[in-house]
Protein backbone atom coordinates (compact mmCIF):
# COMPACT_ATOMS: atom_id res chain seq x y z
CA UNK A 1 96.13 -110.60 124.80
CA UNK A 2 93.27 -109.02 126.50
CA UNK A 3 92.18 -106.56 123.90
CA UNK A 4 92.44 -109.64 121.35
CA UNK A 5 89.96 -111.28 123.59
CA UNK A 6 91.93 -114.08 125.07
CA UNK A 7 91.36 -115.18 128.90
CA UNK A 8 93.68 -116.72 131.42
CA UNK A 9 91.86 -119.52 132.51
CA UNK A 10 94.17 -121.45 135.16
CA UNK A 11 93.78 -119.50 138.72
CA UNK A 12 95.38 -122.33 140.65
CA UNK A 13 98.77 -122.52 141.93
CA UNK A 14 101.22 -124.86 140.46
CA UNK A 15 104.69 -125.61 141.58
CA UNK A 16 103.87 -124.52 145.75
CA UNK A 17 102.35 -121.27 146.34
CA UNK A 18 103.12 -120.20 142.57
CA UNK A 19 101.15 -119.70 139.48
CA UNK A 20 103.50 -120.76 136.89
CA UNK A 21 101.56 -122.23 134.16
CA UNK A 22 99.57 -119.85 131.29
CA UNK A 23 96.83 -121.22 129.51
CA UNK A 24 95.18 -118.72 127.17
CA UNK A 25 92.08 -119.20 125.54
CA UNK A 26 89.02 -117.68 123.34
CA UNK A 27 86.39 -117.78 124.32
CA UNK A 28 86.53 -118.38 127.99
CA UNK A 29 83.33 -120.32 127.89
CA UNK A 30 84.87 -122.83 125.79
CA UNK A 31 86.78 -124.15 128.50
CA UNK A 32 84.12 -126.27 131.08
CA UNK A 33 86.75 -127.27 133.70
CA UNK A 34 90.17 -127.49 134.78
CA UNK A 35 92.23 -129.40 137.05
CA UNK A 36 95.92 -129.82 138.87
CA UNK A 37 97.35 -133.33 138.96
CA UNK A 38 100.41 -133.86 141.36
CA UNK A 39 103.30 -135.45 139.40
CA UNK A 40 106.90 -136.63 139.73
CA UNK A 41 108.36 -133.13 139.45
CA UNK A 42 107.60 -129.96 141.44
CA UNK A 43 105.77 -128.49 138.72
CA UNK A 44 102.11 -130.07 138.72
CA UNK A 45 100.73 -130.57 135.51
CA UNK A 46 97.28 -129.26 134.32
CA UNK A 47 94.18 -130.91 132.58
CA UNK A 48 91.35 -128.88 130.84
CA UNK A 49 88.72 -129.88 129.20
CA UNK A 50 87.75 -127.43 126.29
CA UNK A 51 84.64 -127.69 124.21
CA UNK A 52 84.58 -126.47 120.73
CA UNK A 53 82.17 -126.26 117.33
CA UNK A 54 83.54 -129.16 114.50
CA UNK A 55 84.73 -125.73 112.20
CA UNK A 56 84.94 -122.77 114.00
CA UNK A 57 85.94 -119.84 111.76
CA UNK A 58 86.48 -115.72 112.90
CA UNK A 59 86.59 -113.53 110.07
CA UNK A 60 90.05 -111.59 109.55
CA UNK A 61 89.93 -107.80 110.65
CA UNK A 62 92.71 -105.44 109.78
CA UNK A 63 94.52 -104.22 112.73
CA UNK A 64 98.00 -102.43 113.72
CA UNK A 65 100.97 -104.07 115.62
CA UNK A 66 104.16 -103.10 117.14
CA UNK A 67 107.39 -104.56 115.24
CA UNK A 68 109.60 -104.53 117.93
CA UNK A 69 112.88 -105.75 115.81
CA UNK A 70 113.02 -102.51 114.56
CA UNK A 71 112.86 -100.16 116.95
CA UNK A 72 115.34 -97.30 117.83
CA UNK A 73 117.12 -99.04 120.63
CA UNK A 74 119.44 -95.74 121.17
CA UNK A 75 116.44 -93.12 121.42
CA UNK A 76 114.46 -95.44 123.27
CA UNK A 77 117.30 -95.85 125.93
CA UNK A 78 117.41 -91.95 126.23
CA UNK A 79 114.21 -91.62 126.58
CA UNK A 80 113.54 -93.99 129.51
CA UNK A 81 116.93 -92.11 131.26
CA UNK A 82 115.41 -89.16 131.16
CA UNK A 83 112.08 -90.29 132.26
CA UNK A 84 113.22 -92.47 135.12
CA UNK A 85 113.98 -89.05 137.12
CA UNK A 86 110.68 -88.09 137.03
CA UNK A 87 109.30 -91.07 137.24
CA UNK A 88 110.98 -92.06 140.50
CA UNK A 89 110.09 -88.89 142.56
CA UNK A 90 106.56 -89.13 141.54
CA UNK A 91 103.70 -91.19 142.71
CA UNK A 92 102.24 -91.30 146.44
CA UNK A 93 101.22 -94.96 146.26
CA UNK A 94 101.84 -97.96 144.32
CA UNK A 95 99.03 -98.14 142.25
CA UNK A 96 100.20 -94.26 141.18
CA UNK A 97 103.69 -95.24 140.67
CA UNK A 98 102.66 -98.74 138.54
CA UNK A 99 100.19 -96.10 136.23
CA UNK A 100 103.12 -93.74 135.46
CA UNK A 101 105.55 -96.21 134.66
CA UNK A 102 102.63 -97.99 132.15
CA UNK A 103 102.36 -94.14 130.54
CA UNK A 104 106.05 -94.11 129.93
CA UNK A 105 106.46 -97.46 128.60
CA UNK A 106 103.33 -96.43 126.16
CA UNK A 107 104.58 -93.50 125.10
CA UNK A 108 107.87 -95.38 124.41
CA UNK A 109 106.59 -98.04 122.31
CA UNK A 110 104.08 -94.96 120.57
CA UNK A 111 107.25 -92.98 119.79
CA UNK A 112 110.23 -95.49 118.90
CA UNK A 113 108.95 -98.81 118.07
CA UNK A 114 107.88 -99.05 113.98
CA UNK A 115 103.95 -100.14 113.43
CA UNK A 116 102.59 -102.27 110.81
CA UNK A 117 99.26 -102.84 109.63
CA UNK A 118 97.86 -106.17 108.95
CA UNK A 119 95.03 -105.86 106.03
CA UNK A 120 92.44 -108.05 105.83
CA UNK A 121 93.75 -111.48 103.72
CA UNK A 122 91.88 -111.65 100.43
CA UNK A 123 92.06 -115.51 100.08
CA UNK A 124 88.74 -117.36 100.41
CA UNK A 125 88.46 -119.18 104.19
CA UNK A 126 88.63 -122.67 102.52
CA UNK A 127 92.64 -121.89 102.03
CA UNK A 128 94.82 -124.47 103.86
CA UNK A 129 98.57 -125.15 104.61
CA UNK A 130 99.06 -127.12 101.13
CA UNK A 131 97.42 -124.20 98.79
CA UNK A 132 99.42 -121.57 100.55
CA UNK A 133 102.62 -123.57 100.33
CA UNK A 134 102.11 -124.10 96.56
CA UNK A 135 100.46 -120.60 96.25
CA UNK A 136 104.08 -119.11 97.10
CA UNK A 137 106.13 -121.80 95.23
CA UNK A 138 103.92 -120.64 92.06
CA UNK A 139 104.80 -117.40 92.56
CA UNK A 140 108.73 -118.15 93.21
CA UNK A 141 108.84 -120.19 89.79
CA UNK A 142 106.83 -117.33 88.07
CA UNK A 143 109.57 -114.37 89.03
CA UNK A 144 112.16 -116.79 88.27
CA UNK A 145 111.15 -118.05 84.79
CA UNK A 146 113.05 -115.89 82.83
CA UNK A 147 116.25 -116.56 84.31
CA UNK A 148 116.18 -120.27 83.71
CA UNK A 149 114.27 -122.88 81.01
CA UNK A 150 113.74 -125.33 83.42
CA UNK A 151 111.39 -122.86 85.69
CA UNK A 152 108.71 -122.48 82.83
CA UNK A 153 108.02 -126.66 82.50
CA UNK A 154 107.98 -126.60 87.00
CA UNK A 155 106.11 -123.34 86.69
CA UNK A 156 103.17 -125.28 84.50
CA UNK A 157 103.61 -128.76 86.84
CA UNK A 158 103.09 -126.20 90.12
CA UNK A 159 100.17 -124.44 88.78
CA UNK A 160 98.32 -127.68 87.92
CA UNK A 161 98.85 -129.17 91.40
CA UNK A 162 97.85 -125.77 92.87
CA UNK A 163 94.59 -125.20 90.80
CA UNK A 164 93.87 -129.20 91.74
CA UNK A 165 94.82 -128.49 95.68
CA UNK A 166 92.06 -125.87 94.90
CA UNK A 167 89.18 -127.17 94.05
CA UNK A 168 90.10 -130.26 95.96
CA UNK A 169 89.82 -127.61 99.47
CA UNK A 170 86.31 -125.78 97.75
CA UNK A 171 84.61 -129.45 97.47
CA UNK A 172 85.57 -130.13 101.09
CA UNK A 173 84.82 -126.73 102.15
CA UNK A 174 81.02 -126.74 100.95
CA UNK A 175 80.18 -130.57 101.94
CA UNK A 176 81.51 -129.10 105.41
CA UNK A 177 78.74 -126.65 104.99
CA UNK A 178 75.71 -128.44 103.74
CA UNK A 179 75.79 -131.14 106.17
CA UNK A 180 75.52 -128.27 108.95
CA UNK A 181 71.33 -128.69 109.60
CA UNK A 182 71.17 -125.50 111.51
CA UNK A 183 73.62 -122.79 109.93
CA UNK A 184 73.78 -124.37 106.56
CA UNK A 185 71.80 -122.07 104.50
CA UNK A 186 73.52 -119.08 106.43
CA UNK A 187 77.33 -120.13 105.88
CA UNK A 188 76.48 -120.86 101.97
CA UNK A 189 75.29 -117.34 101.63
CA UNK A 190 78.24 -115.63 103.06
CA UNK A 191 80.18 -118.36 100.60
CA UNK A 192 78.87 -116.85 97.54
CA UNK A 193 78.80 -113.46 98.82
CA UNK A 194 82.50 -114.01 99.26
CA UNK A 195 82.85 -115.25 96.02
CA UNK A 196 80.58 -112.44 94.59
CA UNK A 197 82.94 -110.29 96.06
CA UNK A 198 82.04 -106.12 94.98
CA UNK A 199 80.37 -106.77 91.65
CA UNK A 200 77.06 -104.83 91.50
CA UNK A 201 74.19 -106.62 90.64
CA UNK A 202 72.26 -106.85 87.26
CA UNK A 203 72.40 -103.28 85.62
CA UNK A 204 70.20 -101.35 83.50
CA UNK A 205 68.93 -103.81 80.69
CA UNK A 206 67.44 -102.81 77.43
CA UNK A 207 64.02 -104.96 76.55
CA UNK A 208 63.32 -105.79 73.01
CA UNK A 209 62.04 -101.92 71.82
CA UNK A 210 64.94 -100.61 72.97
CA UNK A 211 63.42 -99.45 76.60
CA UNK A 212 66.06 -99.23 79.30
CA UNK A 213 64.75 -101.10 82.39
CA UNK A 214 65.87 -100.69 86.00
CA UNK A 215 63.12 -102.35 87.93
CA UNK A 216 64.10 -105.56 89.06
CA UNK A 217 61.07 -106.88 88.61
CA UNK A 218 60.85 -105.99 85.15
CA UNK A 219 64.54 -107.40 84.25
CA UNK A 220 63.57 -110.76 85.49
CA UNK A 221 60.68 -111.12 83.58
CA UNK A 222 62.35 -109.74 80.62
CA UNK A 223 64.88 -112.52 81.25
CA UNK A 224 62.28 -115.20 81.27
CA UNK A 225 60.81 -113.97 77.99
CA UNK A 226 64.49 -114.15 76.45
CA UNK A 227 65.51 -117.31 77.53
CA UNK A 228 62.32 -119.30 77.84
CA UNK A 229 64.17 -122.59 76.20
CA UNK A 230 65.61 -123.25 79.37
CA UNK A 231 61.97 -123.70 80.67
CA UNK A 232 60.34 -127.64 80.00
CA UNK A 233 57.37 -125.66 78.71
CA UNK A 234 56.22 -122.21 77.97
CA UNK A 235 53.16 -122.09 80.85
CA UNK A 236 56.14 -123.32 83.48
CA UNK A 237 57.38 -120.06 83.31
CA UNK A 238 56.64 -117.71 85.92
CA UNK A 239 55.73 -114.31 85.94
CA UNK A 240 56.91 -112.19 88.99
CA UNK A 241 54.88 -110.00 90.14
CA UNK A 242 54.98 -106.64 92.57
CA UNK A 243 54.90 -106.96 96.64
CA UNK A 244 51.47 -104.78 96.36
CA UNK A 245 50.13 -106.62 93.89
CA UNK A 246 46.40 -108.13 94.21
CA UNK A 247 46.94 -111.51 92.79
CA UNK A 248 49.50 -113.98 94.39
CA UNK A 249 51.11 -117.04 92.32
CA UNK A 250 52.39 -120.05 93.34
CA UNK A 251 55.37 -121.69 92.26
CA UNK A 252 56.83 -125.07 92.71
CA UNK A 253 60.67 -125.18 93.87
CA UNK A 254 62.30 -128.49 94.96
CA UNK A 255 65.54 -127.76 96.50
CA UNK A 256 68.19 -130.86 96.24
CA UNK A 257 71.13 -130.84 98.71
């Protein structure tokens, strides 16, 4: 919990001299106070008062984890036999004797205990309960189909419900965004980045001789000069010009949220 980042954030006892009660969270400094209120019972029960942003995403990292169902309960059971020997007839104080028996149960889990590793999720962030639940019901019908009729026709009413549930969750997910003053402009970039995903940008273009351009400069101006009917008038369209260039221009832009 502590390499994940989480904190313990109760340091009062509470049932008598005990701390019973484990209240984890992350950040710390999301949690502005905490209290113990005497009850009925012998166990006291605990108010907090936590502070928190309206949508409060953390980006998905991939990381390892021990699957302890499946570990090799006969070697592991050896292994602490024949370490408990050692382990008991070494150590001059308790702090030694605590750090040797952490080693061992390290190199335990390290040696006998199966580890899986938890890849980044490709879904966009704006994925809920409802499009994962009819994300894997799609996919059930769709392996299924050719066993029965009657999957095909559920297979087509599925995907329409999950490509609504969709774009339903996207609209959401960017008026979430906009209406932020301060980080708007910031979350909507890493929203199309996202959806940009690894495609390069614009590559080599040819211009109308046949010249292969690579200057970005160049290909947007050859792109104005191709489609200039999307323009209200030929002088509205700009020509960009070089950082060191000598002569500036000024353009218009009216942004609409």
């Amino acid at each position: 919990m502590w390499e994940n980042g989480y904190s313990q954030v109760i340091d009062n006892p509470t049932r008598g001299d005990a701390l019973l009660d484990v209240y984890l969270a992350r950040p710390e400094s999301s949690v502005t106070s905490s209290g113990i209120v005497q009850e009925g019972s012998d166990n006291l029960a605990v108010i907090l008062e936590v502070e928190w942003e309206d949508t409060c995403t953390e980006s998905q990292v991939e990381r390892v984890f021990p699957v302890y169902n499946k570990t090799d309960v006969s070697r592991l059971q050896t292994f602490l036999r024949d370490k408990f020997v050692v382990w008991a007839s070494n150590g001059s104080n308790v702090e030694e004797i605590w750090n040797n028996l952490k080693n061992i149960v390290y190199e335990s889990i390290e040696r006998f205990v199966p580890h899986k590793t938890v890849r980044k999720s490709s879904d966009p962030e704006y994925y809920n309960k409802e499009i994962k639940r009819l994300k894997s019901k799609v996919r059930k019908e769709y392996n299924g189909r050719k066993l029965a009729v009657h999957c095909t026709e559920k297979l087509k009413q599925l995907s329409k419900q999950l490509l609504a549930a969709k774009k339903s969750a996207q609209e959401a997910f960017l008026k979430s965004i906009l209406i932020q003053e301060d980080k708007c402009w910031s979350d909507f970039y890493k929203y199309v980045k996202m959806c940009k995903g690894n495609k390069e940008n614009i590559p080599a273009i040819k211009d109308c001789n046949g010249r292969i351009i690579t200057d970005a400069i160049e290909k947007a101006n050859t792109f104005n000069s191709y489609y200039s009917a999307v323009f209200s008038s030929e002088g509205n369209i700009l020509h960009i010009q070089g950082e060191n260039t000598a002569d500036p221009f000024t353009a218009d832009i009216k942004t609409i949220r």
